[in-house]
C-alpha atoms as a PDB file:
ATOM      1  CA  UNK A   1       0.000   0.000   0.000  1.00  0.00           C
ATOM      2  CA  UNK A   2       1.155   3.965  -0.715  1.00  0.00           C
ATOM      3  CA  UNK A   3       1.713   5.441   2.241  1.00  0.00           C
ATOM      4  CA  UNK A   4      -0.687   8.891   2.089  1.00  0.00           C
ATOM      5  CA  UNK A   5       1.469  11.120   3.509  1.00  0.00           C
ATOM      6  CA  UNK A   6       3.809  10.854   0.476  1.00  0.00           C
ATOM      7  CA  UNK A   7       1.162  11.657  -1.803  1.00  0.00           C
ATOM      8  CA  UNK A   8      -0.026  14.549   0.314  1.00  0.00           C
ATOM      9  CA  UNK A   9       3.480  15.855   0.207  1.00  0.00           C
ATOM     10  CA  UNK A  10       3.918  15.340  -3.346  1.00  0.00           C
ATOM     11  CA  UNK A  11       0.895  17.196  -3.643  1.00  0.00           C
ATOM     12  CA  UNK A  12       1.818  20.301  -1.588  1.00  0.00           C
ATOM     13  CA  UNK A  13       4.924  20.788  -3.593  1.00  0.00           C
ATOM     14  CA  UNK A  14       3.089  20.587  -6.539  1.00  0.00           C
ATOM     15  CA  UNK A  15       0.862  23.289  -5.303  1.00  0.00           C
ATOM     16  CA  UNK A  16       3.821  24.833  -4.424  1.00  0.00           C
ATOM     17  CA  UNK A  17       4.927  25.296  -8.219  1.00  0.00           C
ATOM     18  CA  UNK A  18       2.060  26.692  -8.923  1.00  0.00           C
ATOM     19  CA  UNK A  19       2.694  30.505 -10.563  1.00  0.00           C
ATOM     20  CA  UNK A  20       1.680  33.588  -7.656  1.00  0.00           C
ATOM     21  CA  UNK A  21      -1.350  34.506  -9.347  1.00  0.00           C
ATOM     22  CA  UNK A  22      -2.737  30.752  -8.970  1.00  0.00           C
ATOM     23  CA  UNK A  23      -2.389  30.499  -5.712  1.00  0.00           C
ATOM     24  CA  UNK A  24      -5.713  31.696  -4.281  1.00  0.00           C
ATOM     25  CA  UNK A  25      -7.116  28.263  -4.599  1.00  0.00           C
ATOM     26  CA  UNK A  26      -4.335  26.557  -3.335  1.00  0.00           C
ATOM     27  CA  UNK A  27      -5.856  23.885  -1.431  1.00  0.00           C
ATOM     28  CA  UNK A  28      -8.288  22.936  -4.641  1.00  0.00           C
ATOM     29  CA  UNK A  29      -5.157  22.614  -6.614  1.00  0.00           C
ATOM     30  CA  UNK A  30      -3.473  20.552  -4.041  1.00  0.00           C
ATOM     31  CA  UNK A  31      -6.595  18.268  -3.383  1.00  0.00           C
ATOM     32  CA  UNK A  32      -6.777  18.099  -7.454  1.00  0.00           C
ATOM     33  CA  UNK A  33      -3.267  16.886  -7.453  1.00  0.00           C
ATOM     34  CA  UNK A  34      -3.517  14.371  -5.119  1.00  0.00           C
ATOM     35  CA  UNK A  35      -6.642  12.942  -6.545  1.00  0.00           C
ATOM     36  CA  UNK A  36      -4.558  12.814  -9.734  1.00  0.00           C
ATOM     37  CA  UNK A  37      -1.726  10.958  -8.001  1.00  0.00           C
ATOM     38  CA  UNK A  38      -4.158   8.308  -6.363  1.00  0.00           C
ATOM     39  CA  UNK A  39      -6.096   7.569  -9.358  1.00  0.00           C
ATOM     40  CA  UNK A  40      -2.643   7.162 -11.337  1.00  0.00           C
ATOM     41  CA  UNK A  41      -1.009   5.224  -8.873  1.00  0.00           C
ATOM     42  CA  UNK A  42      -4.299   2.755  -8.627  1.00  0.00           C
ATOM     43  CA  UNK A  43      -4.218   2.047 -12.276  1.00  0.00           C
ATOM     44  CA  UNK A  44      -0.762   0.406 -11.425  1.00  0.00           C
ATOM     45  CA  UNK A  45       0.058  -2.985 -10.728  1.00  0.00           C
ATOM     46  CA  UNK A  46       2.650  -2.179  -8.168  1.00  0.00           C
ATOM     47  CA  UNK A  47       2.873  -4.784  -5.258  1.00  0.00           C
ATOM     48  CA  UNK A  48       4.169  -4.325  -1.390  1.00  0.00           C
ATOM     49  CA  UNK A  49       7.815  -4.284  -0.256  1.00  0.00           C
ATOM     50  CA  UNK A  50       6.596  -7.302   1.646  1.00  0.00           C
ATOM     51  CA  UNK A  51       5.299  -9.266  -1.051  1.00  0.00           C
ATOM     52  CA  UNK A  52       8.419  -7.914  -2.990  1.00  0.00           C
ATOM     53  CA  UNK A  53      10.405  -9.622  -0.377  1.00  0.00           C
ATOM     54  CA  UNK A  54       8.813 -12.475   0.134  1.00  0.00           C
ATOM     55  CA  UNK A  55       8.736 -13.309  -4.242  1.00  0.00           C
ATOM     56  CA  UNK A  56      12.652 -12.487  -3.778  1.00  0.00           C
ATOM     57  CA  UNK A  57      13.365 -15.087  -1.110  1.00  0.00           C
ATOM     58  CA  UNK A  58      11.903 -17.990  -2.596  1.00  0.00           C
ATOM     59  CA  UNK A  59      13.792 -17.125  -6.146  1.00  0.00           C
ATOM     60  CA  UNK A  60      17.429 -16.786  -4.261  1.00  0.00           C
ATOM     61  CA  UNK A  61      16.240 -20.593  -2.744  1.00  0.00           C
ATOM     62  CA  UNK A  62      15.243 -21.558  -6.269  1.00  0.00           C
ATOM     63  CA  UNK A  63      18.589 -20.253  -7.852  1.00  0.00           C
ATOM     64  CA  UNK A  64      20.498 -21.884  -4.828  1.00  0.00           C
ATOM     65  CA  UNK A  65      18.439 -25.452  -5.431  1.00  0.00           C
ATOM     66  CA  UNK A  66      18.922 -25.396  -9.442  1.00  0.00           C
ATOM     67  CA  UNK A  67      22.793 -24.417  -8.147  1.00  0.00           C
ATOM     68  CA  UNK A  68      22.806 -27.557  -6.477  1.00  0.00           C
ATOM     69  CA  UNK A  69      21.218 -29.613  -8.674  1.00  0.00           C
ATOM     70  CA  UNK A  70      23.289 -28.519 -11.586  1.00  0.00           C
ATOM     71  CA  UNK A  71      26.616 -29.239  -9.778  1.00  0.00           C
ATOM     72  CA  UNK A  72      24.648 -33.167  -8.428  1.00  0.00           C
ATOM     73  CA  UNK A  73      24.216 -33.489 -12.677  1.00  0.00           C
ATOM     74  CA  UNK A  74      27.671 -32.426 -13.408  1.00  0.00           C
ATOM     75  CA  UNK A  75      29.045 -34.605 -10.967  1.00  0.00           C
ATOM     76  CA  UNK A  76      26.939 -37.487 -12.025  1.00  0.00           C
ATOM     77  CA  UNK A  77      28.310 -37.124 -15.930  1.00  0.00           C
ATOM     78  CA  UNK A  78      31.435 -37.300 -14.606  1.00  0.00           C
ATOM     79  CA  UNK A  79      31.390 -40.351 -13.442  1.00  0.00           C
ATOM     80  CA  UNK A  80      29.480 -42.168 -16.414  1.00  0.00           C
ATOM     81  CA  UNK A  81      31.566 -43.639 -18.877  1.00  0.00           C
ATOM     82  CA  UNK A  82      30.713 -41.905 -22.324  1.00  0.00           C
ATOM     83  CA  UNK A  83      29.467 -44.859 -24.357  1.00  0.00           C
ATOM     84  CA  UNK A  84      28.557 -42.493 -27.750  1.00  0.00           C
END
């Protein structure tokens, strides 16, 4: 999940850039901005540093098993004569 305040901030500091003469509404533009930012980031298919984490740790065991299994393999053909 995207932690709110970070879009709020973002938000502010694109209110900030907003020219002098724009600033009266201020807080519509920010609230515009971060209603922008939420509906973009919702149409992604981002996932959480957890789940990241999680996917990550079972790959680094799969590379370390097909690691092992490759060297069991290459050991095996090494000690089989080559009949062909």
């Amino acid at each position: 999940m995207i932690d709110l305040n970070h879009i709020d901030a973002l938000a502010r500091r694109l209110s900030d850039l907003v020219p002098p003469g724009l600033r009266e509404s201020r807080e519509e533009l920010q609230a515009t901005f971060k209603s922008a930012l939420q509906a973009g980031l919702a149409r992604l298919d981002l996932v959480t540093r957890e789940e990241f984490e999680v996917q990550r740790a079972v790959l680094l065991r799969t590379r370390e098993k097909l690691d092992a299994l490759e060297l069991a393999v290459a050991q095996l053909e090494a000690r089989t004569p080559d009949d062909a």
